[in-house]
N, C-alpha and C. Protein backbone atom coordinates (compact mmCIF):
# COMPACT_ATOMS: atom_id res chain seq x y z
N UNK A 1 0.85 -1.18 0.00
CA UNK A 1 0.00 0.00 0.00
C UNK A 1 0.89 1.24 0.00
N UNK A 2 1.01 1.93 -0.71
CA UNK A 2 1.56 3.29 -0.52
C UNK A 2 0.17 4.41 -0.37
N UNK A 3 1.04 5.08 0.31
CA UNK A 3 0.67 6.10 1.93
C UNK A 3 1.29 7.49 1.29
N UNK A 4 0.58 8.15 1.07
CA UNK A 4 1.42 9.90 0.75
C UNK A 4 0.62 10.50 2.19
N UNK A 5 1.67 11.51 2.97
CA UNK A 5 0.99 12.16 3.36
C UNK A 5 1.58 13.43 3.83
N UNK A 6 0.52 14.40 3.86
CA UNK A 6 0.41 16.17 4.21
C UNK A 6 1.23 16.04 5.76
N UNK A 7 1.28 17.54 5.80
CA UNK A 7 2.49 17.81 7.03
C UNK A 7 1.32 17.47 8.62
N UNK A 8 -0.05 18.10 7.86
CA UNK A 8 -0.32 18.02 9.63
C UNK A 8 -0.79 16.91 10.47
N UNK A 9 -0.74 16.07 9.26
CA UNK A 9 -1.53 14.56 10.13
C UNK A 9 0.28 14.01 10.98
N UNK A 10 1.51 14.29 10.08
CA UNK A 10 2.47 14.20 10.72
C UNK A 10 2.86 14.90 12.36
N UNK A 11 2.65 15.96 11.97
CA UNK A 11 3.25 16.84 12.94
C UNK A 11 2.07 16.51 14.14
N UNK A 12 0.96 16.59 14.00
CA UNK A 12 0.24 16.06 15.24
C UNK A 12 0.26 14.91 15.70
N UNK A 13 0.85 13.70 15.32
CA UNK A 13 0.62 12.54 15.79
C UNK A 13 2.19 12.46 16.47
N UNK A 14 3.14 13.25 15.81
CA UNK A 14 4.56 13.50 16.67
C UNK A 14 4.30 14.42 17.96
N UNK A 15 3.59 15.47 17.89
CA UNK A 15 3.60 16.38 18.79
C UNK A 15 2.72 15.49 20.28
N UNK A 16 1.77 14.88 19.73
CA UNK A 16 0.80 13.61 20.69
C UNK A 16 1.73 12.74 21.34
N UNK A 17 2.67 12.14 20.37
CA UNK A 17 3.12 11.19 21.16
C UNK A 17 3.06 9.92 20.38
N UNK A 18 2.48 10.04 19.44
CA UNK A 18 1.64 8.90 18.45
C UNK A 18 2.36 8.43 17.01
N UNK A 19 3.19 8.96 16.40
CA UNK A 19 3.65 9.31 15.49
C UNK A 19 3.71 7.36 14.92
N UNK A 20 3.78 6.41 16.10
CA UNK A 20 4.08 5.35 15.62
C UNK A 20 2.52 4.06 15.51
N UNK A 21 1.55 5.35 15.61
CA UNK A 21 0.17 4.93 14.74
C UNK A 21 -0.07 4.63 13.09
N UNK A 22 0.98 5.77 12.29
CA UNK A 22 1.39 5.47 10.91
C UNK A 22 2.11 4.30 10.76
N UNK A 23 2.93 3.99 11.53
CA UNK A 23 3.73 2.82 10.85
C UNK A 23 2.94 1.67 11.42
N UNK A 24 2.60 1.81 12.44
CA UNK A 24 1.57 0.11 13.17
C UNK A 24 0.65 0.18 11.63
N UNK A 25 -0.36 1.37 11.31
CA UNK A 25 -1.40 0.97 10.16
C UNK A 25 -0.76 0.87 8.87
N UNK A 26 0.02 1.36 8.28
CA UNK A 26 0.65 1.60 6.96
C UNK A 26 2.05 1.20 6.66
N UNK A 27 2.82 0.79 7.41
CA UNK A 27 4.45 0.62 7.67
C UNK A 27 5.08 1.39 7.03
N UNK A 28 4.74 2.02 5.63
CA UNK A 28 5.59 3.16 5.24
C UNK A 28 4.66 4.10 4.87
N UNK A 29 5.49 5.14 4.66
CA UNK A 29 4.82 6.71 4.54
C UNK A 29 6.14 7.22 3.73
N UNK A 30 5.14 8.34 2.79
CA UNK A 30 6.19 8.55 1.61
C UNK A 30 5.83 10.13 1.66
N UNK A 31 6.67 11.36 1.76
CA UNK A 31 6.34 12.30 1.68
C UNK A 31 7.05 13.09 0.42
N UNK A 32 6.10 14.26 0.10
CA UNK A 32 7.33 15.15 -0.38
C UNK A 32 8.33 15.72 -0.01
N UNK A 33 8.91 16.79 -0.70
CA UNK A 33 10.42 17.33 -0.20
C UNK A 33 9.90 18.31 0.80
N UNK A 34 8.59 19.23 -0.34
CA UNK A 34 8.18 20.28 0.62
C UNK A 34 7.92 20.48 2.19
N UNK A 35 6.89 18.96 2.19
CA UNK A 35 6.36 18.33 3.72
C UNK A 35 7.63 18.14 4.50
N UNK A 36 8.39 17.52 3.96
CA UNK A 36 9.54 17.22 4.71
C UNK A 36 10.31 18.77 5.25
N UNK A 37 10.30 19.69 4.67
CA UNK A 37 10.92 21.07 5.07
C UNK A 37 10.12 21.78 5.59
N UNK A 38 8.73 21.47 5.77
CA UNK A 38 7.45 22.57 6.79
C UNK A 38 7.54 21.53 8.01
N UNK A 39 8.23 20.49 8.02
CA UNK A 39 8.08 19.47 9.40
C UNK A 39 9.61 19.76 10.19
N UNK A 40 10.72 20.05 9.19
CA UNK A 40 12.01 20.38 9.52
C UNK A 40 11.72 22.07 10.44
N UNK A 41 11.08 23.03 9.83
CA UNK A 41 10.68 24.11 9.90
C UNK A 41 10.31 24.17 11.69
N UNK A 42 9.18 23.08 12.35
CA UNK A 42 8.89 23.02 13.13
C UNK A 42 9.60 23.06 14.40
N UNK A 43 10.20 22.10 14.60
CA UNK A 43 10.72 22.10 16.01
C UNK A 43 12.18 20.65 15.72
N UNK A 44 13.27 21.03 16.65
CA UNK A 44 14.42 20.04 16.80
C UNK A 44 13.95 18.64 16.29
N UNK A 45 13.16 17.83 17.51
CA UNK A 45 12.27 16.66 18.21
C UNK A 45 11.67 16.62 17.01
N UNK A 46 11.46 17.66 15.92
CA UNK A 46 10.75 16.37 14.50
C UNK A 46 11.78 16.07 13.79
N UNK A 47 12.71 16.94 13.67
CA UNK A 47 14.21 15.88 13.00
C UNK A 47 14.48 14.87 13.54
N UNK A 48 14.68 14.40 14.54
CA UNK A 48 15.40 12.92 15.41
C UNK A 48 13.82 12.09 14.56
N UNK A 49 12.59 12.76 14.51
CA UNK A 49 11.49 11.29 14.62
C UNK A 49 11.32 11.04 13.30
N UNK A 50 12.01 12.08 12.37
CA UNK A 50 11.45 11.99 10.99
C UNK A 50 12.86 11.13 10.24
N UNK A 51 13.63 11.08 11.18
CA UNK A 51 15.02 10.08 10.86
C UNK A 51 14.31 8.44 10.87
N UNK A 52 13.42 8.46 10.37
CA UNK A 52 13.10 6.69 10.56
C UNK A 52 13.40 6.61 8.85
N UNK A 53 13.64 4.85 9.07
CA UNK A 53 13.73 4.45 7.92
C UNK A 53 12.01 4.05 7.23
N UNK A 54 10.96 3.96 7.70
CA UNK A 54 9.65 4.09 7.19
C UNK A 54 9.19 5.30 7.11
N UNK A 55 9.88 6.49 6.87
CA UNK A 55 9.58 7.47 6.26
C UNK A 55 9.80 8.16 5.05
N UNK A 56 9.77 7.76 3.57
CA UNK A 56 10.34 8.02 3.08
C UNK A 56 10.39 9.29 1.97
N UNK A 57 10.68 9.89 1.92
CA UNK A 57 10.58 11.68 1.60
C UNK A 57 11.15 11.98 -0.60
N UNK A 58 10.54 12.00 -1.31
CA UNK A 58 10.31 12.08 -2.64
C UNK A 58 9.74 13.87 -2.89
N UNK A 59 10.58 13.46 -4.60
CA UNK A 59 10.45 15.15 -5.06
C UNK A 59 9.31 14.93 -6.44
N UNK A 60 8.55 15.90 -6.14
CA UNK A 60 7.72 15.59 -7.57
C UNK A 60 7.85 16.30 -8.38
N UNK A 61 7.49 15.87 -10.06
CA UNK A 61 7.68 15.64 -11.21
C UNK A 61 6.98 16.71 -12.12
N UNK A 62 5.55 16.67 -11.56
CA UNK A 62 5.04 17.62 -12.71
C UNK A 62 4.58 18.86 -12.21
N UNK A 63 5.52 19.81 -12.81
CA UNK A 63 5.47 21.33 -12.33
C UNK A 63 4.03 21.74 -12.37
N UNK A 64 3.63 21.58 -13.66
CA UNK A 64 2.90 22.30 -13.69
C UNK A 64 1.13 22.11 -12.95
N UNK A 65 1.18 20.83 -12.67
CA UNK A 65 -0.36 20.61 -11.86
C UNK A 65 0.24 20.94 -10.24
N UNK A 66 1.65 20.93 -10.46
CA UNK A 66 2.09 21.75 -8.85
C UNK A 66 1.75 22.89 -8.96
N UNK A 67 1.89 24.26 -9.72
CA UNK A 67 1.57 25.66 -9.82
C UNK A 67 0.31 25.98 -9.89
N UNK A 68 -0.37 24.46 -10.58
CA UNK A 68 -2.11 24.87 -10.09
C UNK A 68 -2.55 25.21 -8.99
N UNK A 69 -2.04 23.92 -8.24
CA UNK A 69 -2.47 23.75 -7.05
C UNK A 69 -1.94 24.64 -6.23
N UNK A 70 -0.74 24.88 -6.24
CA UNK A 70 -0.26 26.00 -5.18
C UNK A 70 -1.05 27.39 -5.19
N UNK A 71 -1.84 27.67 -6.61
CA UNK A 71 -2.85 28.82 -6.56
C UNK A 71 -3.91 28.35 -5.31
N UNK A 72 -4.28 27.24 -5.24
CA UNK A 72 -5.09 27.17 -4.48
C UNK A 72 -5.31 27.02 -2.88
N UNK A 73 -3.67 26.07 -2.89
CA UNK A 73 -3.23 25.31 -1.25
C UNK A 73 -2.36 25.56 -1.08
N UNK A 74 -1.80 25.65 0.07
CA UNK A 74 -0.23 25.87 0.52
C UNK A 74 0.51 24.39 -0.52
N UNK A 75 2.00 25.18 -0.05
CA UNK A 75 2.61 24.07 -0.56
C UNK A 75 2.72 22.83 -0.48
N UNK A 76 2.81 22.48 0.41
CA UNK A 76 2.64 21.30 1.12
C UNK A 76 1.80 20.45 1.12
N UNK A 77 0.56 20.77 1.43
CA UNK A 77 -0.74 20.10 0.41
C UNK A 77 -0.50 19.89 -0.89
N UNK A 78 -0.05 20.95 -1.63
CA UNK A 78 -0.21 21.27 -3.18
C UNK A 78 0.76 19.74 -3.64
N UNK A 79 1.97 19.58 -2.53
CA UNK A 79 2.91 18.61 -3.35
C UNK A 79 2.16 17.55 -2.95
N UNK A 80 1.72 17.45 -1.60
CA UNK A 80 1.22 16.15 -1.27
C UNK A 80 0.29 15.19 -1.95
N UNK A 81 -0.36 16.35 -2.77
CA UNK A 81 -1.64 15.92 -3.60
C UNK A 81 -1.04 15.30 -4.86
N UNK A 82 0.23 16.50 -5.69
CA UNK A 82 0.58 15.95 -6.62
C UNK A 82 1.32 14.36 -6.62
N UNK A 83 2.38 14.61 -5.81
CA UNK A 83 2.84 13.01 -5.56
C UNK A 83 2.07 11.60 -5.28
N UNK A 84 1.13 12.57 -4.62
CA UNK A 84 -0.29 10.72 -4.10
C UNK A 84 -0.50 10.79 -5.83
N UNK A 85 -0.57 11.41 -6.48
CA UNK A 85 -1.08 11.83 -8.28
C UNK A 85 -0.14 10.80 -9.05
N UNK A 86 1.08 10.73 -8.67
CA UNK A 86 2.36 10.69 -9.91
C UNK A 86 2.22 9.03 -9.20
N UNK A 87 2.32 8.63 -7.64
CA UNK A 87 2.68 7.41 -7.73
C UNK A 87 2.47 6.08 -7.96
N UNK A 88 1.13 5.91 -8.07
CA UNK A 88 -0.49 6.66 -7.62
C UNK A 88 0.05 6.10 -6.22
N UNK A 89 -1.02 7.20 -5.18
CA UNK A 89 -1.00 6.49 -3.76
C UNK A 89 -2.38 5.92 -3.66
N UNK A 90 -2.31 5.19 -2.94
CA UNK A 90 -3.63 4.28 -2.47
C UNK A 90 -4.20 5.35 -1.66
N UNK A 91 -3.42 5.93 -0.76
CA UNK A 91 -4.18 7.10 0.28
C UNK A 91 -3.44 8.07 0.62
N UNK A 92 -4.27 9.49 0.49
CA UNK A 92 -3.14 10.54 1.17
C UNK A 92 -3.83 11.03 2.32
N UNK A 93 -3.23 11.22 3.58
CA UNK A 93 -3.14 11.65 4.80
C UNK A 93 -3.64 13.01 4.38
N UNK A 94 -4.56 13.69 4.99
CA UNK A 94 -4.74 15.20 4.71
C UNK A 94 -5.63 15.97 5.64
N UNK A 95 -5.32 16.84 6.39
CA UNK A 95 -6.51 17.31 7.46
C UNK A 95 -7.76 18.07 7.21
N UNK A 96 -6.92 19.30 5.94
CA UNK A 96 -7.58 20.81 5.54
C UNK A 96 -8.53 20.24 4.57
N UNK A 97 -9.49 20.98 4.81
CA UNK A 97 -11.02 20.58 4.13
C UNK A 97 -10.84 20.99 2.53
N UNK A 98 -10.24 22.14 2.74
CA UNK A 98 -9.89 23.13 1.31
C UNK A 98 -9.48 21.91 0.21
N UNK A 99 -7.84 21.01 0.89
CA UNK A 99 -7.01 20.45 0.12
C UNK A 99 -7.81 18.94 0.35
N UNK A 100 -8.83 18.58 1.32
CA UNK A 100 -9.73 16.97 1.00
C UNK A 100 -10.24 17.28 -0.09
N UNK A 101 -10.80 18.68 -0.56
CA UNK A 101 -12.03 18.30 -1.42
C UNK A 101 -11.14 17.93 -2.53
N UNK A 102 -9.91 19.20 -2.93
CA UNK A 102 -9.47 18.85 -4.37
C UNK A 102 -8.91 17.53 -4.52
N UNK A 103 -8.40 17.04 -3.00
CA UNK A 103 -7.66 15.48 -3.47
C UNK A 103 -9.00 15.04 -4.14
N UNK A 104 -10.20 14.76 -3.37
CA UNK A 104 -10.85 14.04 -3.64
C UNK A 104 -11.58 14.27 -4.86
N UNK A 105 -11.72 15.59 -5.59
CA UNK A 105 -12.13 15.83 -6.72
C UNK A 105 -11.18 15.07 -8.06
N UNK A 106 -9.87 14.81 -7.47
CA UNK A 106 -8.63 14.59 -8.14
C UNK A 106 -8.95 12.73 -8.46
N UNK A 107 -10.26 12.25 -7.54
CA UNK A 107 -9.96 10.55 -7.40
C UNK A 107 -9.08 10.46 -6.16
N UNK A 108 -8.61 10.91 -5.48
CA UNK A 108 -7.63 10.00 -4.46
C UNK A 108 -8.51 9.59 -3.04
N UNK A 109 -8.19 8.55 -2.82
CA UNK A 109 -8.72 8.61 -1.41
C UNK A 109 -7.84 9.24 0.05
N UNK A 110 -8.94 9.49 0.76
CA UNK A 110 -8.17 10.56 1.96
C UNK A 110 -8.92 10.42 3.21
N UNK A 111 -7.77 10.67 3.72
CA UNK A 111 -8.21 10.35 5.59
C UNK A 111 -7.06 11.13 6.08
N UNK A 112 -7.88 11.90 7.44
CA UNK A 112 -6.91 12.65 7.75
C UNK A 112 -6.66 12.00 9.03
N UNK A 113 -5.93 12.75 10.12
CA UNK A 113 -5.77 12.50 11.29
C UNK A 113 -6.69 11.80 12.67
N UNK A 114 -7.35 12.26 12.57
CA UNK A 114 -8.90 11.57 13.47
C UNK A 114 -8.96 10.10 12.45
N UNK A 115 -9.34 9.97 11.68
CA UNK A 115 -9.72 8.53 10.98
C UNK A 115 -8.58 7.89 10.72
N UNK A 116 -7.42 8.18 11.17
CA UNK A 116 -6.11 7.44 11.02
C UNK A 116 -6.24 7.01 13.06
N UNK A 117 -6.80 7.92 13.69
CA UNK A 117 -6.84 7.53 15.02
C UNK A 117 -7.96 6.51 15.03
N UNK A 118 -8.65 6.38 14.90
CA UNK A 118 -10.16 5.75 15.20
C UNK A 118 -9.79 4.31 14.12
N UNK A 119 -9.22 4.31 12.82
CA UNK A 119 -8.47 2.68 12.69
C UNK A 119 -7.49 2.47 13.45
N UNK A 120 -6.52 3.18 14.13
CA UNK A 120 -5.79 2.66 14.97
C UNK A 120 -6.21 1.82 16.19
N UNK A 121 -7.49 2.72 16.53
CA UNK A 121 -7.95 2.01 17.92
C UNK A 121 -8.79 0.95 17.33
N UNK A 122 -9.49 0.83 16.00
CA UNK A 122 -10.25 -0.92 15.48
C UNK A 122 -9.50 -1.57 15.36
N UNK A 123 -8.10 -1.07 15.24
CA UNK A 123 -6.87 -2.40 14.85
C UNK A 123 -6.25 -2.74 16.33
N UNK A 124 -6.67 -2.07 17.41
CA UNK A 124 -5.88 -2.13 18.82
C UNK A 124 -4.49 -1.87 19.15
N UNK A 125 -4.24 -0.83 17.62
CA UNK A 125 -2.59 -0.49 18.24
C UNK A 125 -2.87 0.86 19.45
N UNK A 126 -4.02 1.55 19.27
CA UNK A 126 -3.99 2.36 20.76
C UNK A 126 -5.51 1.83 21.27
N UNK A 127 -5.37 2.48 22.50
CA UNK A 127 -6.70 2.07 23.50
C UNK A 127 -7.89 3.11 23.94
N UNK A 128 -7.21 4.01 22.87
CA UNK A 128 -9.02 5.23 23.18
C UNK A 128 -8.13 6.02 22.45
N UNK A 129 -9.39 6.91 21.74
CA UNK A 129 -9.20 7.93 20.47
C UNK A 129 -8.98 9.57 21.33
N UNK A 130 -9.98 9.47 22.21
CA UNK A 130 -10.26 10.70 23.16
C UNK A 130 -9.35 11.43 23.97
N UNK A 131 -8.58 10.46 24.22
CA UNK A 131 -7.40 11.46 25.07
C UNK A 131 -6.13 12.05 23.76
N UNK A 132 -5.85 11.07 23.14
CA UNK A 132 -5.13 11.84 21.63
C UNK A 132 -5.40 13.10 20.83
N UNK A 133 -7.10 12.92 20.75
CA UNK A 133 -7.74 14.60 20.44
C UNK A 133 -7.69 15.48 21.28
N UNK A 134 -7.94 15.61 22.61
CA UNK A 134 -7.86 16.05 23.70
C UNK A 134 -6.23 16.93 23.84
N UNK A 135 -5.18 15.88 23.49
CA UNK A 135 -3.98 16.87 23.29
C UNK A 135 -3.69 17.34 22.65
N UNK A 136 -4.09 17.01 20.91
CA UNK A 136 -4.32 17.56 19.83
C UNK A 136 -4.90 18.94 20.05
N UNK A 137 -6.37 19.27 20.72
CA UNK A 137 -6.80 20.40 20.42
C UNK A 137 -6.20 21.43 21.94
N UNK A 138 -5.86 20.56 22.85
CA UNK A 138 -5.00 21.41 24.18
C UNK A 138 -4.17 21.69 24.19
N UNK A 139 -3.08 21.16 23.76
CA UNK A 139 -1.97 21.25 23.75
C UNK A 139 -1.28 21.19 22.32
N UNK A 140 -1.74 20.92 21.00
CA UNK A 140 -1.20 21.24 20.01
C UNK A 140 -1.77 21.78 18.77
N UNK A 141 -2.95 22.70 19.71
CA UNK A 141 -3.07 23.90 18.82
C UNK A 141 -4.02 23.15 17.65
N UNK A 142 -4.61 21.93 17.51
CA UNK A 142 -5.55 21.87 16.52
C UNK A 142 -6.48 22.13 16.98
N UNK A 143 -7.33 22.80 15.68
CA UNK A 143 -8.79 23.05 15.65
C UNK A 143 -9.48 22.09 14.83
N UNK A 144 -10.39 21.82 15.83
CA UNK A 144 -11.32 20.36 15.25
C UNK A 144 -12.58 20.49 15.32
N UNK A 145 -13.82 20.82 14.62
CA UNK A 145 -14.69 20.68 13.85
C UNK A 145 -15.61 20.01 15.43
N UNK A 146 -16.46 20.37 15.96
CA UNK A 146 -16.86 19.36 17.34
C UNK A 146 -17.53 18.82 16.98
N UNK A 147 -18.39 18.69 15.70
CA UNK A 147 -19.01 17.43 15.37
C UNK A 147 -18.36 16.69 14.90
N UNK A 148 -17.22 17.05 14.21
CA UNK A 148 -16.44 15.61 13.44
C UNK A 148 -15.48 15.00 14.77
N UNK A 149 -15.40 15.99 16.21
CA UNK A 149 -15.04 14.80 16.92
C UNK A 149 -15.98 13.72 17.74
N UNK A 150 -17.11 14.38 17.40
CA UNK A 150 -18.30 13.63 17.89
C UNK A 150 -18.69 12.19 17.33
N UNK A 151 -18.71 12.54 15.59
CA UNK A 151 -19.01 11.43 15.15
C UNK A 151 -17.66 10.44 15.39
N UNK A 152 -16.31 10.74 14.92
CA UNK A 152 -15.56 9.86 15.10
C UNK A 152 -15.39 8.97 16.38
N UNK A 153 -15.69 9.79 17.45
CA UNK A 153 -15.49 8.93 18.95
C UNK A 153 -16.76 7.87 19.24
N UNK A 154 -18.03 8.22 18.16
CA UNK A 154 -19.04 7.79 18.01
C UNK A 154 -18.62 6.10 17.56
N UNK A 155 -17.86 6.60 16.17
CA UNK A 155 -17.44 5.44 15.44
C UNK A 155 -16.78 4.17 16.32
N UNK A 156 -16.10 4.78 17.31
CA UNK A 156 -15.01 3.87 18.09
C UNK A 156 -15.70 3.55 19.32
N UNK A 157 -17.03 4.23 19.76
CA UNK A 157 -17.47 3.53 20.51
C UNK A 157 -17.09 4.15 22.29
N UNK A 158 -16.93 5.72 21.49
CA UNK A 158 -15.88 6.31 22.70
C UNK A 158 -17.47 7.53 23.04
N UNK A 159 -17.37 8.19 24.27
CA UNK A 159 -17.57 9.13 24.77
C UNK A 159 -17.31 10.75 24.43
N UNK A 160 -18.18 11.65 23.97
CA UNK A 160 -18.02 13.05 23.53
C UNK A 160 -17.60 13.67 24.50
């Protein structure tokens, strides 16, 4: 299965504590160059985690559906989308609603961060979805939609 994915499903599941929810569901993850330099950008502690060998970081190919997209999405999305495009990916990781729709207008399938949590906990590599969002939106600054954490904790069988 190849796995493309956007910076923020990364950077939150590192900043959580979780980062090794991607590799339990997917074993590899393939990013762009860009993602890889808005995650470098961040903080020390994502260089040491982004040093794994199941991470693997690619430059894409076609300029020009990149310059589309960058009219529309940050960069980072913009590459993420193109590369899930060029390799094909089976799935790209993606949070921003803006950059789901065009993946998904594009054909790709997408799941962002919450639905990468909520198969983690059907597969039993973690044991509740709720305290992960909980630091997500306390402590690392995401903003989450309170019905989409409603339904997801719904899904898993968890408590709002």
């Amino acid at each position: 299965m190849i796995v493309v994915s956007d910076t923020s499903v990364i950077s939150g599941l590192v900043q959580s504590g979780h980062l090794h929810v991607l590799h339990d569901l997917y074993e590899r993850i393939v990013i762009p160059n860009r993602v890889y330099l808005e995650l470098q950008d961040l903080d020390v502690a994502f260089r040491n985690k982004l040093a794994l060998d199941w991470i693997e970081i690619r430059e894409v190919s076609s300029a020009s559906l990149l310059d589309e997209l960058t009219e529309l999405l940050d960069p980072g999305e913009a590459e993420a989308i193109v590369l899930a495009t060029e390799l094909p990916a089976d799935l790209l990781l993606i949070d921003e609603i803006k950059g789901r729709a065009v993946a998904t207008k594009m054909g790709l399938s997408v799941i962002g961060t919450l639905g990468a949590l909520a198969e983690a906990k059907k597969k039993n590599y973690i044991t509740a979805v709720k305290p992960v969002i909980d630091v997500l939106i306390n402590q690392c600054g995401f903003w989450i939609k309170p019905s989409l954490v409603e339904r997801v904790l719904k899904s898993v069988n968890e408590q709002y």
